[in-house]
N, C-alpha and C. Protein backbone atom coordinates (compact mmCIF):
# COMPACT_ATOMS: atom_id res chain seq x y z
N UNK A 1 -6.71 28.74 0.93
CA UNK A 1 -6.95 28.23 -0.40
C UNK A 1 -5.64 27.73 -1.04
N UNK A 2 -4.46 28.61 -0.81
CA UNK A 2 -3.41 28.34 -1.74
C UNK A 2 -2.70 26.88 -0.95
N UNK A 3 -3.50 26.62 0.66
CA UNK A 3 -2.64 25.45 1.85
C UNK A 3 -3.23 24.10 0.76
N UNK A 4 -4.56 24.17 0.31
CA UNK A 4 -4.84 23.21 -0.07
C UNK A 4 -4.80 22.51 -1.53
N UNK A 5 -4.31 23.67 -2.41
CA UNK A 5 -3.93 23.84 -3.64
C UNK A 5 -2.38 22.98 -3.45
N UNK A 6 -1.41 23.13 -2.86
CA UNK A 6 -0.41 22.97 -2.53
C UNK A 6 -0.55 21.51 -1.89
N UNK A 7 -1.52 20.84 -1.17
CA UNK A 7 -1.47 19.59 -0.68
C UNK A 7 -2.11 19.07 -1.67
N UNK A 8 -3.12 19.73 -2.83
CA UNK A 8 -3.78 18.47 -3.85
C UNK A 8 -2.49 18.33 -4.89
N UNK A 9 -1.54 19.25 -4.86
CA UNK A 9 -0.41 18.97 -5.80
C UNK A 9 0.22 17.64 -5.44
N UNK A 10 0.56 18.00 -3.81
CA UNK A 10 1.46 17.22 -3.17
C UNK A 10 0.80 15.32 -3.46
N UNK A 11 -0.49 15.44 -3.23
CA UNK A 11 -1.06 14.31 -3.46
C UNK A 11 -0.92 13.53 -4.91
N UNK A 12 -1.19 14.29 -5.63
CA UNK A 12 -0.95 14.60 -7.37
C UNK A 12 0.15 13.66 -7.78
N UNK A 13 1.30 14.54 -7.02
CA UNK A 13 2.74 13.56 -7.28
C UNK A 13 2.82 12.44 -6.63
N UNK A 14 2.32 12.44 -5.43
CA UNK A 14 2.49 11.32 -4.95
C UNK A 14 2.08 10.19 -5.49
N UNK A 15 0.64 10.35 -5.61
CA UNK A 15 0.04 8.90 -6.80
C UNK A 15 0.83 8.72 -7.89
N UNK A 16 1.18 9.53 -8.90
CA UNK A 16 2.63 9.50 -9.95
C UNK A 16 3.54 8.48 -9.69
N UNK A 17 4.13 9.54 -8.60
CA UNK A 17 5.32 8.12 -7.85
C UNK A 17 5.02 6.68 -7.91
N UNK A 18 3.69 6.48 -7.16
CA UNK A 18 3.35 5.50 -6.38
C UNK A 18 3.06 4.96 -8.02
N UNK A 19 2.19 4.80 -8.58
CA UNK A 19 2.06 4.60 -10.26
C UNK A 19 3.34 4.09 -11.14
N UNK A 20 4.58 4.70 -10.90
CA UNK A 20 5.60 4.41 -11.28
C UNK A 20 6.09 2.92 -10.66
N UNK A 21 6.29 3.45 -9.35
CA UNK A 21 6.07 2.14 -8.79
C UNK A 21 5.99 1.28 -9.09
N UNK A 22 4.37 0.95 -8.95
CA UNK A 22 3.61 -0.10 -9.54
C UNK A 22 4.37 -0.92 -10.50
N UNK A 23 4.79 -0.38 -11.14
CA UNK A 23 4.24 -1.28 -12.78
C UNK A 23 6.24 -1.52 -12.64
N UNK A 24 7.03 -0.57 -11.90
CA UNK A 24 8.22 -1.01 -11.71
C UNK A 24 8.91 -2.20 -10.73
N UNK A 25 7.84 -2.13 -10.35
CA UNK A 25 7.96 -3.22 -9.24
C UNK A 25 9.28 -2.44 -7.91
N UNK A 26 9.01 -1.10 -7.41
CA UNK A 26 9.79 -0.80 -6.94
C UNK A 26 9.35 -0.53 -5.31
N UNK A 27 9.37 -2.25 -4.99
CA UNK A 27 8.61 -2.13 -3.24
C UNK A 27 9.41 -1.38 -2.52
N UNK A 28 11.13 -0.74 -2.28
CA UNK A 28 11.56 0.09 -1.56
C UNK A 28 10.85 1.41 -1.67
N UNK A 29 10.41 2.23 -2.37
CA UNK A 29 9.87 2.89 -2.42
C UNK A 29 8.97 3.66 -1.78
N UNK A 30 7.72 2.27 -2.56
CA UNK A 30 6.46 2.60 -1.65
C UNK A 30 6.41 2.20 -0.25
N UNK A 31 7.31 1.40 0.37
CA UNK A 31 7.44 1.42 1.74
C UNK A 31 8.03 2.83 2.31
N UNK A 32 9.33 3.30 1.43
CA UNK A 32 9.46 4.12 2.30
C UNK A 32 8.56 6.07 2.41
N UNK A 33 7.52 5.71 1.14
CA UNK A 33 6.55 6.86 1.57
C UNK A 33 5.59 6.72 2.38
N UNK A 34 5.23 4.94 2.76
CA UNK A 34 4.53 4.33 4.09
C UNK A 34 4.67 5.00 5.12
N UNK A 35 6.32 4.99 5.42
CA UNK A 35 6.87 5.50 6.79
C UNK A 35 7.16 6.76 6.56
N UNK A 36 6.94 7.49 5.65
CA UNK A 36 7.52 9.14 5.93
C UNK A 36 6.14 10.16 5.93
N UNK A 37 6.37 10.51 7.56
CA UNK A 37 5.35 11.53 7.58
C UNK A 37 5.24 12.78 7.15
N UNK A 38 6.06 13.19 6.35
CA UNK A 38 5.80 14.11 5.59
C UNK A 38 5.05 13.81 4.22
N UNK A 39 4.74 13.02 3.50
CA UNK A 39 3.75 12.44 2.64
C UNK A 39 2.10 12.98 3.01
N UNK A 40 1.39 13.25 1.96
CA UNK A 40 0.08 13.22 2.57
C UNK A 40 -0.36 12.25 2.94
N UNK A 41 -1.92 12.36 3.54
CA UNK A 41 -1.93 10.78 4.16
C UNK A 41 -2.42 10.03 3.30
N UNK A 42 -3.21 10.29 1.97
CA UNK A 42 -3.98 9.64 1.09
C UNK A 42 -3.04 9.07 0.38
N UNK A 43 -1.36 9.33 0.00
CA UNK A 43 -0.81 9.17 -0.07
C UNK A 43 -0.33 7.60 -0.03
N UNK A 44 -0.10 7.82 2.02
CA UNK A 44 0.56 6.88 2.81
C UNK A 44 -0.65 6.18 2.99
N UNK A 45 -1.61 5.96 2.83
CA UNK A 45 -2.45 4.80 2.63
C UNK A 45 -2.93 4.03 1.48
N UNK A 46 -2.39 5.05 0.35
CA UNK A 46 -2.61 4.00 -1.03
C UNK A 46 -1.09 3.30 -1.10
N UNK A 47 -0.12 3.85 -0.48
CA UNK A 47 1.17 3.09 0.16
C UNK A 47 1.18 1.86 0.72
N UNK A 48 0.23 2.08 1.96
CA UNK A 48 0.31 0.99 2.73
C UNK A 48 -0.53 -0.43 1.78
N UNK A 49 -1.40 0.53 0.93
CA UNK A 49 -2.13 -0.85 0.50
C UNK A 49 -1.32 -2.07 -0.74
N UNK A 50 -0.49 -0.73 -1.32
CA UNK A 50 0.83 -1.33 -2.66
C UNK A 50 1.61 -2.12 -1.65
N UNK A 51 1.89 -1.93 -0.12
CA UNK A 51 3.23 -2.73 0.20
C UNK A 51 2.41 -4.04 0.42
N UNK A 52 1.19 -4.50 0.60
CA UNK A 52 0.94 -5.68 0.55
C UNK A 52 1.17 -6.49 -0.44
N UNK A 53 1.20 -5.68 -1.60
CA UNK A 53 1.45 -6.49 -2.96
C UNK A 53 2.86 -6.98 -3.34
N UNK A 54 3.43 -5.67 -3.01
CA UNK A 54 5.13 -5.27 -3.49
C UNK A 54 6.27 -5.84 -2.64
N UNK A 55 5.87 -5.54 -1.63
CA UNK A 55 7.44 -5.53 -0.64
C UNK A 55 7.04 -6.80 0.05
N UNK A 56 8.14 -7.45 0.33
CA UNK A 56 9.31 -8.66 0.86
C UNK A 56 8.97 -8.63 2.27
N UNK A 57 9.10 -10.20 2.81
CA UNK A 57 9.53 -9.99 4.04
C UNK A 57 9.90 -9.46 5.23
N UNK A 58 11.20 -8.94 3.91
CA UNK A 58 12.19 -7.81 4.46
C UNK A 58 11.52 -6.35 5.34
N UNK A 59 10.33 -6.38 4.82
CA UNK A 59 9.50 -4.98 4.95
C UNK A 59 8.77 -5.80 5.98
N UNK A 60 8.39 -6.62 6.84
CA UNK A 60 7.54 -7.08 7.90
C UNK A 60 8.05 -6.06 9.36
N UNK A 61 9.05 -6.36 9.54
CA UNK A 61 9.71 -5.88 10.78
C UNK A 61 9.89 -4.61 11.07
N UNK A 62 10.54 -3.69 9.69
CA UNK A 62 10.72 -2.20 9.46
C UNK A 62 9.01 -1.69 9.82
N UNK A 63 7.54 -2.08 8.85
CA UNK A 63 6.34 -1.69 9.61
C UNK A 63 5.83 -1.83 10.54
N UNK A 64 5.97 -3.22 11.53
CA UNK A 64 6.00 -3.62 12.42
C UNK A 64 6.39 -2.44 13.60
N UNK A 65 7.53 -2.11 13.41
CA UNK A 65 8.08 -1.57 14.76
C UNK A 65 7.97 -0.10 14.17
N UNK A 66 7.21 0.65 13.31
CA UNK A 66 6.79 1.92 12.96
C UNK A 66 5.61 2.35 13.86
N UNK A 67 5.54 2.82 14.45
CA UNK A 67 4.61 3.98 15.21
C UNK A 67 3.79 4.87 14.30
N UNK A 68 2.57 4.30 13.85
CA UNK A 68 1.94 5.68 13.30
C UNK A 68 0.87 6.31 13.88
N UNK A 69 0.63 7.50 13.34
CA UNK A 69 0.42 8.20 13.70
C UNK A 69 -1.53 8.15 13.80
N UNK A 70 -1.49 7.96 12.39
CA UNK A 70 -2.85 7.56 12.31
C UNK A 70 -3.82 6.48 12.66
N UNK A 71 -4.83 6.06 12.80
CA UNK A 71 -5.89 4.58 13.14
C UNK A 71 -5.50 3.94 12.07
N UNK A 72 -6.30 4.56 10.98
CA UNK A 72 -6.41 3.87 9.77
C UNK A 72 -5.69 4.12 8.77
N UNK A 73 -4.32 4.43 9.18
CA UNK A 73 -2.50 3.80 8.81
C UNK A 73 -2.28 2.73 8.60
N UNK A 74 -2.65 3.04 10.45
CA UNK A 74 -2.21 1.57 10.90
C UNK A 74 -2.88 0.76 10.95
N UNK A 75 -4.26 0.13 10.17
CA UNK A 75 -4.81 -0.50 10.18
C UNK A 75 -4.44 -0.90 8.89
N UNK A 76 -4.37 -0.10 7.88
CA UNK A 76 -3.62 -0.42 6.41
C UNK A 76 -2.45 -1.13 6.04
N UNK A 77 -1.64 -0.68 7.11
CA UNK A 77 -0.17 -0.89 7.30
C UNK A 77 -0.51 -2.67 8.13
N UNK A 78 -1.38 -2.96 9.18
CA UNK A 78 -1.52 -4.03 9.42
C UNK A 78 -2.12 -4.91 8.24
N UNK A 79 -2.80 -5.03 7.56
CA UNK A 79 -3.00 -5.39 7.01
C UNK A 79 -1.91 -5.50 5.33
N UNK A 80 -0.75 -4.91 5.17
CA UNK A 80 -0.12 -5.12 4.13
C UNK A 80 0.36 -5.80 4.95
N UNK A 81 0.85 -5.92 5.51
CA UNK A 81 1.55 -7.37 6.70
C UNK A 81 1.20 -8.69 6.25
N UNK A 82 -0.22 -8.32 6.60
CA UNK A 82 -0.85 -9.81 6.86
C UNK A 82 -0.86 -10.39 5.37
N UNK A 83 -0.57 -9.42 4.34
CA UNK A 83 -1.14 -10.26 2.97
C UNK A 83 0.47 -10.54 2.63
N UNK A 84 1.56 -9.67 3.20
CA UNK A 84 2.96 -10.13 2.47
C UNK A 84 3.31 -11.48 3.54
């Protein structure tokens, strides 16, 4: 009880962050909670869906050559690709 109390927190902040983000326009960011597997995953997939909006070019190659872990990461993560 207290494992999952502790990951709805973790999630909690994370959207925060990611929220901050947003409206800051701060695409380093949300890319790099994309790639960090320590993030929850609900997390790293409302991630992957902001870096389509947010991040540069610059961010094609860094997701590109990321290994994840998950299907539908990396189906997210392909797809912020395709829209930046």
């Amino acid at each position: 009880m207290q494992e999952q109390e502790v990951l709805k927190e973790s999630i909690k902040k994370g959207f925060n962050v990611l929220a901050e983000c947003y409206t800051s326009k701060d695409d380093l960011t949300v890319v790099r909670m994309l790639l960090d597997p320590h993030e929850p995953m609900r997390v790293r997939i409302k991630a992957a869906e902001m870096t389509g909006d947010l991040a540069g070019v610059e961010a094609i190659d860094l997701i590109n050559n990321f290994r994840f872990e998950n299907e539908l990461l990396q189906e997210k993560a392909a797809a912020a690709v395709s829209r930046i």
